[in-house]
Protein backbone atom coordinates (compact mmCIF):
# COMPACT_ATOMS: atom_id res chain seq x y z
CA UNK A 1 79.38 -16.54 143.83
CA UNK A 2 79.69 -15.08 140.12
CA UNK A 3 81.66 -12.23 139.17
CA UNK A 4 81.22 -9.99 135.91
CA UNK A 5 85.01 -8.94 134.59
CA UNK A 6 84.45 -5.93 132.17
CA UNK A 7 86.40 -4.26 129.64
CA UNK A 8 84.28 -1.38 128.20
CA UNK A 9 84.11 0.39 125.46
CA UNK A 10 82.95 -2.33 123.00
CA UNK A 11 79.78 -1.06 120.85
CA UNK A 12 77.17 -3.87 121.00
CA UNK A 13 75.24 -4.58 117.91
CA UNK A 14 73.13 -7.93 116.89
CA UNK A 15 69.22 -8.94 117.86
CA UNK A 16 68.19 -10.36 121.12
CA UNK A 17 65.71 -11.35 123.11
CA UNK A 18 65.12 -10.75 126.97
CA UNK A 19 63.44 -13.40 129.26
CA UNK A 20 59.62 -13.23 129.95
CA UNK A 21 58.00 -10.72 131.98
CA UNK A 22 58.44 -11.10 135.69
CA UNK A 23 55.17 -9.79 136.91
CA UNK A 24 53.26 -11.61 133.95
CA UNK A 25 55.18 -15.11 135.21
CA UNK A 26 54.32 -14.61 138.40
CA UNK A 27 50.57 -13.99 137.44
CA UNK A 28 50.22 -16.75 135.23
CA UNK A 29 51.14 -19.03 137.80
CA UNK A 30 49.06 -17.88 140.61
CA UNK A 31 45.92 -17.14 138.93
CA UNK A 32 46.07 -20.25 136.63
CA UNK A 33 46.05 -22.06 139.80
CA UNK A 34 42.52 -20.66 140.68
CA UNK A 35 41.28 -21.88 137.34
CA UNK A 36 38.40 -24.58 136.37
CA UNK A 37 40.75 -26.37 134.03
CA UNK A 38 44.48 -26.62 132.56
CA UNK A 39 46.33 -23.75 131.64
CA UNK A 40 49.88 -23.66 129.50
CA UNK A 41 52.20 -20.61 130.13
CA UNK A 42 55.30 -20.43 127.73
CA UNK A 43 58.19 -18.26 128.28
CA UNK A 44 58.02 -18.22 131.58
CA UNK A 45 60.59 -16.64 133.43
CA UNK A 46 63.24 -18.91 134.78
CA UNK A 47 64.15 -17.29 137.51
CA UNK A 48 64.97 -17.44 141.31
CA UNK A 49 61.88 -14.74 142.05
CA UNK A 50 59.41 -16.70 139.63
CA UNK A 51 60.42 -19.95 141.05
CA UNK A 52 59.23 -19.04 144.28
CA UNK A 53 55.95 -18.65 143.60
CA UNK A 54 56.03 -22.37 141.65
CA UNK A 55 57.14 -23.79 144.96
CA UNK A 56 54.31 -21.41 146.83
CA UNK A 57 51.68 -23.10 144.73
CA UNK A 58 52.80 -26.37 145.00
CA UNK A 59 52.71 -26.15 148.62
CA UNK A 60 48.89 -25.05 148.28
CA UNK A 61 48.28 -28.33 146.77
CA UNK A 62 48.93 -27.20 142.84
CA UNK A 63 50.13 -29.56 140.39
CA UNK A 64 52.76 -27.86 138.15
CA UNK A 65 54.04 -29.72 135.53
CA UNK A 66 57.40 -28.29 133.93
CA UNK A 67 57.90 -29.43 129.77
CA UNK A 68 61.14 -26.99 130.17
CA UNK A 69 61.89 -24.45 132.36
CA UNK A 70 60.33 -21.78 130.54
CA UNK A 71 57.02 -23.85 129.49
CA UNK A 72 54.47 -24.80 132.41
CA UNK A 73 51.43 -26.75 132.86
CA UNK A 74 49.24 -25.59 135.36
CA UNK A 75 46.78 -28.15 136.82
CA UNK A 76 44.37 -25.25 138.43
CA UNK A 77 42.13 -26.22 141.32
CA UNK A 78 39.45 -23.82 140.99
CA UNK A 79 38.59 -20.80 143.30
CA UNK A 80 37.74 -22.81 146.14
CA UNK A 81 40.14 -25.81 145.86
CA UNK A 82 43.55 -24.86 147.62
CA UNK A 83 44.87 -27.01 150.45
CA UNK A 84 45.85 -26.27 153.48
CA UNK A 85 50.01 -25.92 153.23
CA UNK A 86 51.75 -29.06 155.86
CA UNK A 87 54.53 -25.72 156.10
CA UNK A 88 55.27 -22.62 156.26
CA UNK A 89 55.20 -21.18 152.53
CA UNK A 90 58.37 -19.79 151.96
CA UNK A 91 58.68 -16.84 149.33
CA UNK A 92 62.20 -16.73 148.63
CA UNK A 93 63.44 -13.17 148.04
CA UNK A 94 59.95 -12.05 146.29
CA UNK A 95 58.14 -9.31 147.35
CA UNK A 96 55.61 -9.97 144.19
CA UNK A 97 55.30 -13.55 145.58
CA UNK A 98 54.75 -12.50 149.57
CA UNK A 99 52.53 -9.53 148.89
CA UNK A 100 50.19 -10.96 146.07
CA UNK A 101 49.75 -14.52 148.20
CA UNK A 102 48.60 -12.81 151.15
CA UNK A 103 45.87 -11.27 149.30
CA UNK A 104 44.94 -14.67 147.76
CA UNK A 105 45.40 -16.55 150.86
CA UNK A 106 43.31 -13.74 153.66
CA UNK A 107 40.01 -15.36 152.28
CA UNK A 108 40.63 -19.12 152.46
CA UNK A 109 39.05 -21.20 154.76
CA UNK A 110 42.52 -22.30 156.33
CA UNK A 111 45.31 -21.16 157.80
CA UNK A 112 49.12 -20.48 156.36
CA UNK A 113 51.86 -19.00 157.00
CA UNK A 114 54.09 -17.09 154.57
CA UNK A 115 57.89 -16.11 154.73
CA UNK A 116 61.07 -15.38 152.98
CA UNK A 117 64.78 -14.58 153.00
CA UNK A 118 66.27 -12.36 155.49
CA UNK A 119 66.45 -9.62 153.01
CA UNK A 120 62.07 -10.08 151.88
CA UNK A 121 62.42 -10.06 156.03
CA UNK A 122 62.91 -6.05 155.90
CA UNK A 123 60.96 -5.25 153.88
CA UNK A 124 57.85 -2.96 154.80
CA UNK A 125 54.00 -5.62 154.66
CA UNK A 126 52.30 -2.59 156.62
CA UNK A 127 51.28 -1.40 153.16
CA UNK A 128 49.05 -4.80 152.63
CA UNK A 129 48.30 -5.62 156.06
CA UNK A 130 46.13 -2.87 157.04
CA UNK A 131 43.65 -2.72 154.43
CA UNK A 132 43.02 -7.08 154.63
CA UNK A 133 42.19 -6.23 157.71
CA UNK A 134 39.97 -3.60 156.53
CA UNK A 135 38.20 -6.31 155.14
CA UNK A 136 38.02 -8.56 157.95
CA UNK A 137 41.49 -10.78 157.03
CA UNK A 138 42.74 -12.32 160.33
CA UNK A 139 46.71 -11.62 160.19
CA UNK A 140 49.80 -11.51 162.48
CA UNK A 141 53.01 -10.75 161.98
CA UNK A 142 56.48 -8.85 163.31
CA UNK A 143 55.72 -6.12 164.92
CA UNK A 144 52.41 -5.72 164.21
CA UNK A 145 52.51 -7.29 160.96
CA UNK A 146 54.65 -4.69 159.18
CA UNK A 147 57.02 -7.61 158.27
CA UNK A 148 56.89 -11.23 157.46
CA UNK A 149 56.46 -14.09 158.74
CA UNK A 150 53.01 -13.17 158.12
CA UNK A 151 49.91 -15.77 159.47
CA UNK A 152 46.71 -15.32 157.91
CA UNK A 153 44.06 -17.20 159.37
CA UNK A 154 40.71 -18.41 158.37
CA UNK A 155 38.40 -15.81 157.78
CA UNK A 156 35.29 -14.21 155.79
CA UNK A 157 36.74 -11.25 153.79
CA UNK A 158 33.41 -8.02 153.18
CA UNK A 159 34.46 -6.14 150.28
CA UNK A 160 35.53 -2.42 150.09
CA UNK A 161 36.27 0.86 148.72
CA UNK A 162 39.82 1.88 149.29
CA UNK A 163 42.53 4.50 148.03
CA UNK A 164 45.71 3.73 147.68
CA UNK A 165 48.27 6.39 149.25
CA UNK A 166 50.80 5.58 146.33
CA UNK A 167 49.85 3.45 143.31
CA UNK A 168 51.20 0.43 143.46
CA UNK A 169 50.64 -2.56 141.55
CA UNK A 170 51.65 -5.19 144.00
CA UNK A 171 48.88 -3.69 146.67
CA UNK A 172 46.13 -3.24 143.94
CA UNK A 173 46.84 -7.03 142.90
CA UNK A 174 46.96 -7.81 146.60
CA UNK A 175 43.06 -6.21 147.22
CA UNK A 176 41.64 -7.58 143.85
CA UNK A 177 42.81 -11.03 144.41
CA UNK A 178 41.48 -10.66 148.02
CA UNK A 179 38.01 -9.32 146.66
CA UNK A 180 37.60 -12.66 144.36
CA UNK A 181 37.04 -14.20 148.02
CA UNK A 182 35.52 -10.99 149.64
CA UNK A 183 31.60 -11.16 150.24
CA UNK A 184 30.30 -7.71 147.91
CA UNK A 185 32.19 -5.42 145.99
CA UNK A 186 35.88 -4.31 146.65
CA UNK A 187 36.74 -0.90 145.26
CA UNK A 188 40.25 0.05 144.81
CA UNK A 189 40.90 3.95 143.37
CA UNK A 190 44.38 4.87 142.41
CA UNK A 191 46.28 8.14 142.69
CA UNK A 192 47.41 7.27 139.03
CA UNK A 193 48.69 4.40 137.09
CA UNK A 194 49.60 1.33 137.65
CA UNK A 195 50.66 -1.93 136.30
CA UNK A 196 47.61 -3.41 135.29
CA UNK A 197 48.39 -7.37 134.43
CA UNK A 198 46.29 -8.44 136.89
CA UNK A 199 43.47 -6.68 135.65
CA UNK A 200 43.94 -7.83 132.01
CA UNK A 201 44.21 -11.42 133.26
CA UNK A 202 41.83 -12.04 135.90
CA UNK A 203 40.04 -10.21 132.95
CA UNK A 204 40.48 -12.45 130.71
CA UNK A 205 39.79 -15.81 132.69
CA UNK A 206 36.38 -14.14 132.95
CA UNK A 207 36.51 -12.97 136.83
CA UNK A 208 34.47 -9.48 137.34
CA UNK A 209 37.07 -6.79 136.71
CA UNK A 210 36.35 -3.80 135.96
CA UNK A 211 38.34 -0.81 135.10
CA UNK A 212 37.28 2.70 135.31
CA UNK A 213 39.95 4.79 134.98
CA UNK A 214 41.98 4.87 137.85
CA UNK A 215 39.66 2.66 140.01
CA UNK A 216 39.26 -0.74 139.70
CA UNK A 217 36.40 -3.66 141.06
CA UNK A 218 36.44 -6.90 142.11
CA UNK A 219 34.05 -9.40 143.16
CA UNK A 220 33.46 -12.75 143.79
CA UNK A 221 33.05 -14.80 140.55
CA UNK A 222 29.56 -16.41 139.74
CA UNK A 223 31.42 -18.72 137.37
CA UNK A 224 34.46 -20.86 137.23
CA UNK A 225 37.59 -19.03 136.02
CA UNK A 226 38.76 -20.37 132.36
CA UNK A 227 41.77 -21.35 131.92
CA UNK A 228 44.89 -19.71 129.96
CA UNK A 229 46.93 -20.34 127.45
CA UNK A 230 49.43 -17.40 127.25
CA UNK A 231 52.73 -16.73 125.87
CA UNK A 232 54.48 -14.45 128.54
CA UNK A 233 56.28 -11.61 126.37
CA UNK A 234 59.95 -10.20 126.97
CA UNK A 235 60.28 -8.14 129.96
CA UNK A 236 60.89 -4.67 129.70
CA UNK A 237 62.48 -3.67 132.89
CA UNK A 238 64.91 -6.19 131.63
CA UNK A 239 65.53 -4.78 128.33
CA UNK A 240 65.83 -1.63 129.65
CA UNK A 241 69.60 -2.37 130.64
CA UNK A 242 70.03 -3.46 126.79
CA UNK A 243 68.72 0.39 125.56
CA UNK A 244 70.46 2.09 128.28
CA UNK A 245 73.79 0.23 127.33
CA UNK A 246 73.47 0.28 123.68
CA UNK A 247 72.03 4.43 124.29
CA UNK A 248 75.17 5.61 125.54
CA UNK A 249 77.90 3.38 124.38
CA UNK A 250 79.40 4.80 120.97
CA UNK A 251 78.61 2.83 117.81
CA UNK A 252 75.79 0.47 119.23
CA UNK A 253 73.01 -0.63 117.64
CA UNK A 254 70.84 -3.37 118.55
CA UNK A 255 67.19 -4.82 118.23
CA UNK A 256 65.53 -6.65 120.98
CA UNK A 257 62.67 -8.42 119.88
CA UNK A 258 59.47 -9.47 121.16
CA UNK A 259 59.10 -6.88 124.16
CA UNK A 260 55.79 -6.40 126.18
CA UNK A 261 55.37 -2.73 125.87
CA UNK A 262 52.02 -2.42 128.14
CA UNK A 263 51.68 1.33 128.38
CA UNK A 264 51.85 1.13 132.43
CA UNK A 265 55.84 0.09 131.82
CA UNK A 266 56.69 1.84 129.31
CA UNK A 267 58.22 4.71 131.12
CA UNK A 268 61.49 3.96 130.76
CA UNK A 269 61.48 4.40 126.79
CA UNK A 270 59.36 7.28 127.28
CA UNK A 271 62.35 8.56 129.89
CA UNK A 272 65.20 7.82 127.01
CA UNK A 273 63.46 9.52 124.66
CA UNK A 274 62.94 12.87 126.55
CA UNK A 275 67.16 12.85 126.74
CA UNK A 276 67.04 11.99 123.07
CA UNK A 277 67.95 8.18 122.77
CA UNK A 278 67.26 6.89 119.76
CA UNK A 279 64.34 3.87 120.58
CA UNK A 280 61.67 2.72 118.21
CA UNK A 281 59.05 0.38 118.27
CA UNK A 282 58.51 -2.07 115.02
CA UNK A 283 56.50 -4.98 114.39
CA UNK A 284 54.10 -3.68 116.66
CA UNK A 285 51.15 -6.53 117.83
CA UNK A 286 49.10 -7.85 120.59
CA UNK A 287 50.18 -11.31 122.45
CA UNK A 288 48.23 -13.18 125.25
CA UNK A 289 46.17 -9.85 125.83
CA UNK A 290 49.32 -7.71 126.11
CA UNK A 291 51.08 -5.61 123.55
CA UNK A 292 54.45 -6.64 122.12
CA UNK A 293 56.60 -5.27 119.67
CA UNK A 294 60.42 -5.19 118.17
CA UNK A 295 62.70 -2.90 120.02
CA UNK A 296 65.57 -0.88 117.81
CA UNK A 297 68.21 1.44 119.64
CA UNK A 298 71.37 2.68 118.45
CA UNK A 299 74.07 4.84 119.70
CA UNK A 300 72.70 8.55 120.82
CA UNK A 301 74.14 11.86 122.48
CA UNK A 302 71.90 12.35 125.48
CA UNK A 303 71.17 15.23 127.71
CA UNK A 304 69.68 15.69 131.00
CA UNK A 305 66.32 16.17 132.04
CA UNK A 306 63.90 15.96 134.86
CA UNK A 307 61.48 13.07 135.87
CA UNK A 308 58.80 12.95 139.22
CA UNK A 309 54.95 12.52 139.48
CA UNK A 310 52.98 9.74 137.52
CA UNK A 311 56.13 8.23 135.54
CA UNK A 312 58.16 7.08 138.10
CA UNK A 313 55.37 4.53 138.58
CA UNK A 314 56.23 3.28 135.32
CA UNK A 315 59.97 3.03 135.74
CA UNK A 316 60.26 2.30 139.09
CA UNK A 317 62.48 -0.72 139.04
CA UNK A 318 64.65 0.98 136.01
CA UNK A 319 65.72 3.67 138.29
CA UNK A 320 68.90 2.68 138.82
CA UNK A 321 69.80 1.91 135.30
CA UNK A 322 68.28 5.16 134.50
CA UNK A 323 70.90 6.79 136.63
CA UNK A 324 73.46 5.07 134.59
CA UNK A 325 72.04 6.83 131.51
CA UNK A 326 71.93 10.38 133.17
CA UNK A 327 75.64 9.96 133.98
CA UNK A 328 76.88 10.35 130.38
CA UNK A 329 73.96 12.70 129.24
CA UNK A 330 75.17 16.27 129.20
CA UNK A 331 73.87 18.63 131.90
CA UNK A 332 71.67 17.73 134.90
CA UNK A 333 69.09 15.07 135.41
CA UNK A 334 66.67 14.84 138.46
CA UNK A 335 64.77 11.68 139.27
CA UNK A 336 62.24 12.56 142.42
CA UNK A 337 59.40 11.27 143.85
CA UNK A 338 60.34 8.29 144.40
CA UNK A 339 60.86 6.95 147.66
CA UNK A 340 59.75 3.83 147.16
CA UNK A 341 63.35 3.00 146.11
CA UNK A 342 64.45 2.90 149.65
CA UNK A 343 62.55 -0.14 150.29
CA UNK A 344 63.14 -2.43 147.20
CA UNK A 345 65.64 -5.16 147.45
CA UNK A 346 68.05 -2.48 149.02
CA UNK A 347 67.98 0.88 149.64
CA UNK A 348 67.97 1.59 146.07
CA UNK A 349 68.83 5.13 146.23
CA UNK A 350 71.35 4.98 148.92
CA UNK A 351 72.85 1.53 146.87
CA UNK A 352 72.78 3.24 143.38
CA UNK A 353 74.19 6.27 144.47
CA UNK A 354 77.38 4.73 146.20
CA UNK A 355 77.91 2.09 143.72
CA UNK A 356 78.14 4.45 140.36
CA UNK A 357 80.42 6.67 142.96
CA UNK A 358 82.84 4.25 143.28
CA UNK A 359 82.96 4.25 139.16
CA UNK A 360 83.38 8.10 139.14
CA UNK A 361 79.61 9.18 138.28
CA UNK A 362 78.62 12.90 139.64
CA UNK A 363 75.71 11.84 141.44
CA UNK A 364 74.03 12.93 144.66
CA UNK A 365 71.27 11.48 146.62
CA UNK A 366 68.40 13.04 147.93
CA UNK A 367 65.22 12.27 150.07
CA UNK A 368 63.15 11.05 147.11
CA UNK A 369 65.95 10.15 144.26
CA UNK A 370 68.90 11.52 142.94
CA UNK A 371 70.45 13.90 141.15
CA UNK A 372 72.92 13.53 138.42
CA UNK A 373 75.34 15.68 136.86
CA UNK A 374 76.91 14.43 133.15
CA UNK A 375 78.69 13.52 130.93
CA UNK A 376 81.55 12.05 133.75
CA UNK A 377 84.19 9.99 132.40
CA UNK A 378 83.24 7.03 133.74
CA UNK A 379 86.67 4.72 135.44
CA UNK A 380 86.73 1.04 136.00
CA UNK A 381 86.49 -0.35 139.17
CA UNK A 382 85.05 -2.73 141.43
CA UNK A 383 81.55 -2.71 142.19
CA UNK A 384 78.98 -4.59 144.54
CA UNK A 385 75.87 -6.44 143.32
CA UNK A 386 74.70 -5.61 147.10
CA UNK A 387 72.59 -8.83 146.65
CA UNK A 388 70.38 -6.98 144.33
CA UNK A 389 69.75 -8.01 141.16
CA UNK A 390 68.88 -4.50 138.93
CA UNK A 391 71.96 -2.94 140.51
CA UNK A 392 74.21 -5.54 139.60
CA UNK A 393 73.09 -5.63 135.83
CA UNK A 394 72.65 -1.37 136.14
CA UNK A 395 76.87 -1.66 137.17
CA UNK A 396 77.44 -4.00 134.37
CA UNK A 397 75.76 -1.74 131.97
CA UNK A 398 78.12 1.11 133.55
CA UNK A 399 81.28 -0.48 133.44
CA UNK A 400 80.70 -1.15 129.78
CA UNK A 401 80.58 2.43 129.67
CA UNK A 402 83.47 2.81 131.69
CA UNK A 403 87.34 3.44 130.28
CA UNK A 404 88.95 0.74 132.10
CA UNK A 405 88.78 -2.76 133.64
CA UNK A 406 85.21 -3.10 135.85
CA UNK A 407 84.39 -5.93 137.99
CA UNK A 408 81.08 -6.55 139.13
CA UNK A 409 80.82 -8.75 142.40
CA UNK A 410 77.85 -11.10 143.20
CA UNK A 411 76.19 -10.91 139.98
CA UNK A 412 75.03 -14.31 140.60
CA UNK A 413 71.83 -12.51 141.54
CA UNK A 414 70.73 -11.07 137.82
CA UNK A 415 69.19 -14.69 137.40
CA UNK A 416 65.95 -13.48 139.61
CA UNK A 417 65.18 -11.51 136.63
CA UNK A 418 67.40 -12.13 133.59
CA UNK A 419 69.05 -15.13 133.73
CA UNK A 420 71.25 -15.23 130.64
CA UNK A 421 72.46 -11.08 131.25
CA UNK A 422 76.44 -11.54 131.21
CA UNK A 423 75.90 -14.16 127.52
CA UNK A 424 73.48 -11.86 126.47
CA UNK A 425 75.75 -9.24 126.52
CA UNK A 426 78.71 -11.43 125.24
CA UNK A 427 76.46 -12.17 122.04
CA UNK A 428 76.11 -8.67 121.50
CA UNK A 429 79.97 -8.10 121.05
CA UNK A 430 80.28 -6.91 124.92
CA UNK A 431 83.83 -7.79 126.25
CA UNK A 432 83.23 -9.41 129.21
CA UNK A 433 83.95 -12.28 131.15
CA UNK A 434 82.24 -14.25 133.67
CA UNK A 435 84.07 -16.32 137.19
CA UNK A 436 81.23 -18.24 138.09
CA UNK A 437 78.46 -19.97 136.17
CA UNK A 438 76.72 -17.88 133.55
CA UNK A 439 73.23 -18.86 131.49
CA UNK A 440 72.75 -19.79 128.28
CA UNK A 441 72.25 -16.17 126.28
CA UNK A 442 68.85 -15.18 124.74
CA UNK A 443 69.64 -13.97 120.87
CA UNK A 444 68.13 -14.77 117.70
């Protein structure tokens, strides 16, 4: 296991980068597999999550060649040209990787069988299940389905129209990739945004996507997908603990460069700025489809403020680190509506609140979020990663906020989505230390 050791207090100034985008990595992989050709995906993420959906694809028969670990070759196979797996396709601790393959996989003309760790175990599938079998997909699963193993057997998918009760970009991606096999047209409508990489991709590899608003078609292709070539940019949700740290830690100033800033993730800058951090966007430009741009944050005096509705889509999985924030802004901040923390990696709510407790954070759960009351003087102490990655690097980013010794325990786990977090931070002056094995940094 790997341990963070923290002394805060230490502004953090310097340029960085963050790894690549964790939903874009996963995308490139999967859907370059479906394509008539060869496809090269650089700065991939490297990490545990991403990895899992290599090994997914291999075991459908892909050929994935690996120049480094962030730069792939992807040997696709065409729509039609994925083997039947010889095992069960295990999806490590994914949720992307599970939910997204068993929309690819309900149309194929075998069978398969898709799992993951104990924790990916608990999580809800219900969401997914019942509209494949809407469509005809033949599935089984515990109890009912509503959690993996799944088994998805050979079947003819009929396309659909169907509303999603939340939006949520992992079931849209699940139904689209599902209607590229489906037999008509599939019609997903949204309550409101979403991520949309999948759309923009399958997009661009020529499949029939089509955006209208908040709905969305897909249909079988005519043609052969095209290939990509695509340069995955910086993940947001993981620079989000850089602003967040750099926000509300006295003296900071940093730039983090070459950020995806797609304006379905965006929320947490748009969040910062409402309690008056001090983000901006430079070298603005458009990468691989997606737009990308510099990041510069310095030092700022926050204050509270109130979040629910259509943003939290678009900073779900900064939550936690957002709560961070709100406990040195002055007065109250209310994150609600969003529910769909309690069935993330861990309870994310119930996790968040206890952990920033234990530092001395004024913060109280509710139903659908939290509430925070700031500034608190923030004390070390010693916090659990909870095997979740965002809360371990959310507690990091408090205890360098904190006015005393932190340690962080299990942060082995901030590799599913940043490896290179604890030299990261080191490079940008943060006084840390790591027991364990920690990644090569990210900094320019």
């Amino acid at each position: 296991m790997t341990h963070i050791h923290v002394q805060g207090g230490r502004p953090l100034t310097g340029r960085c980068r963050v790894p690549g985008d964790k939903s874009i990595s996963h995308r490139a992989v999967m859907f370059s597999a479906l394509a008539d050709g060869t496809s090269t995906v650089t700065n991939f993420l490297d990490g545990g999550d991403c990895r899992a959906t290599i090994a997914v694809m291999r075991g459908l028969g892909v050929e994935v060649d690996e120049r480094s670990p962030t730069e792939l070759i992807i040997h696709g196979r065409g729509l039609d040209g994925l083997q039947e797996p010889f095992d069960v396709l295990d999806c490590g601790n994914s949720g992307t990787t599970v939910r997204l393959m068993a929309g690819l996989l309900a149309g194929q003309r075998f069978s398969s069988f898709l799992t993951g760790t104990p924790q990916i175990r608990r999580r809800p599938m219900a969401r997914i299940v019942k509209p494949l079998r809407q469509m005809g997909a033949t599935i089984v699963g515990r109890q009912d389905g509503n959690y993996v193993p799944l088994g998805l057997g050979a079947t003819t998918l009929r396309g659909m129209e169907y509303t999603l009760p939340v939006a949520s970009a992992q079931v849209k991606s699940c139904l689209l990739l599902a209607g590229l096999y489906a037999q008509g047209l599939t019609v997903i409508r949204q309550p409101g945004p979403a991520r949309d990489h999948t759309e923009r991709m399958l997009a661009a590899m020529g499949a029939p996507i089509a955006v209208y608003g908040n709905t969305v078609h897909s249909e079988r292709p005519s043609h052969p997908l095209k290939p990509l070539t695509i340069a995955v940019p910086g993940d947001i949700s993981s620079a989000a603990f850089l602003l967040v740290a750099a926000s509300i830690i006295p003296g900071s100033r940093i730039t983090i460069a070459d950020v995806g800033i797609n304006p379905t993730r965006t929320g947490i800058v748009d969040a910062l700025r409402a309690m008056g951090a001090g983000i901006e966007y430079t070298n603005v430009r458009q990468q691989s489809g997606e737009p990308v741009a510099d990041l510069e944050v310095s030092a700022a005096e926050l204050h509270g403020a109130t979040f629910g509705g259509e943003q939290i889509v678009t900073m779900i999985d900064e939550l936690p680190v957002l709560a961070v924030a709100a406990s040195q802004a002055q007065g109250r901040t209310v994150v609600r509506d969003a529910g769909e923390l309690r069935v993330k990696e861990t309870d994310r709510i119930a996790t968040t609140v206890s952990e920033l407790r234990t530092l001395g954070a004024a913060i109280e759960p509710t139903p659908d979020g939290f509430i925070v009351e700031g500034p608190t003087r923030l004390l070390g102490g010693a916090v659990e990663s909870q095997g979740d990655h965002r809360l371990a690097m959310a507690m990091a980013v408090a205890a360098l906020a904190a006015h005393g010794p932190s340690t962080v325990y299990g942060a082995e786990v901030t590799a599913d989505s940043f490896p290179g977090f604890e030299t990261t931070l080191q490079a940008l002056g943060a006084h840390l230390t790591v027991e364990g094995a920690p990644s090569a940094a990210i900094h320019v």
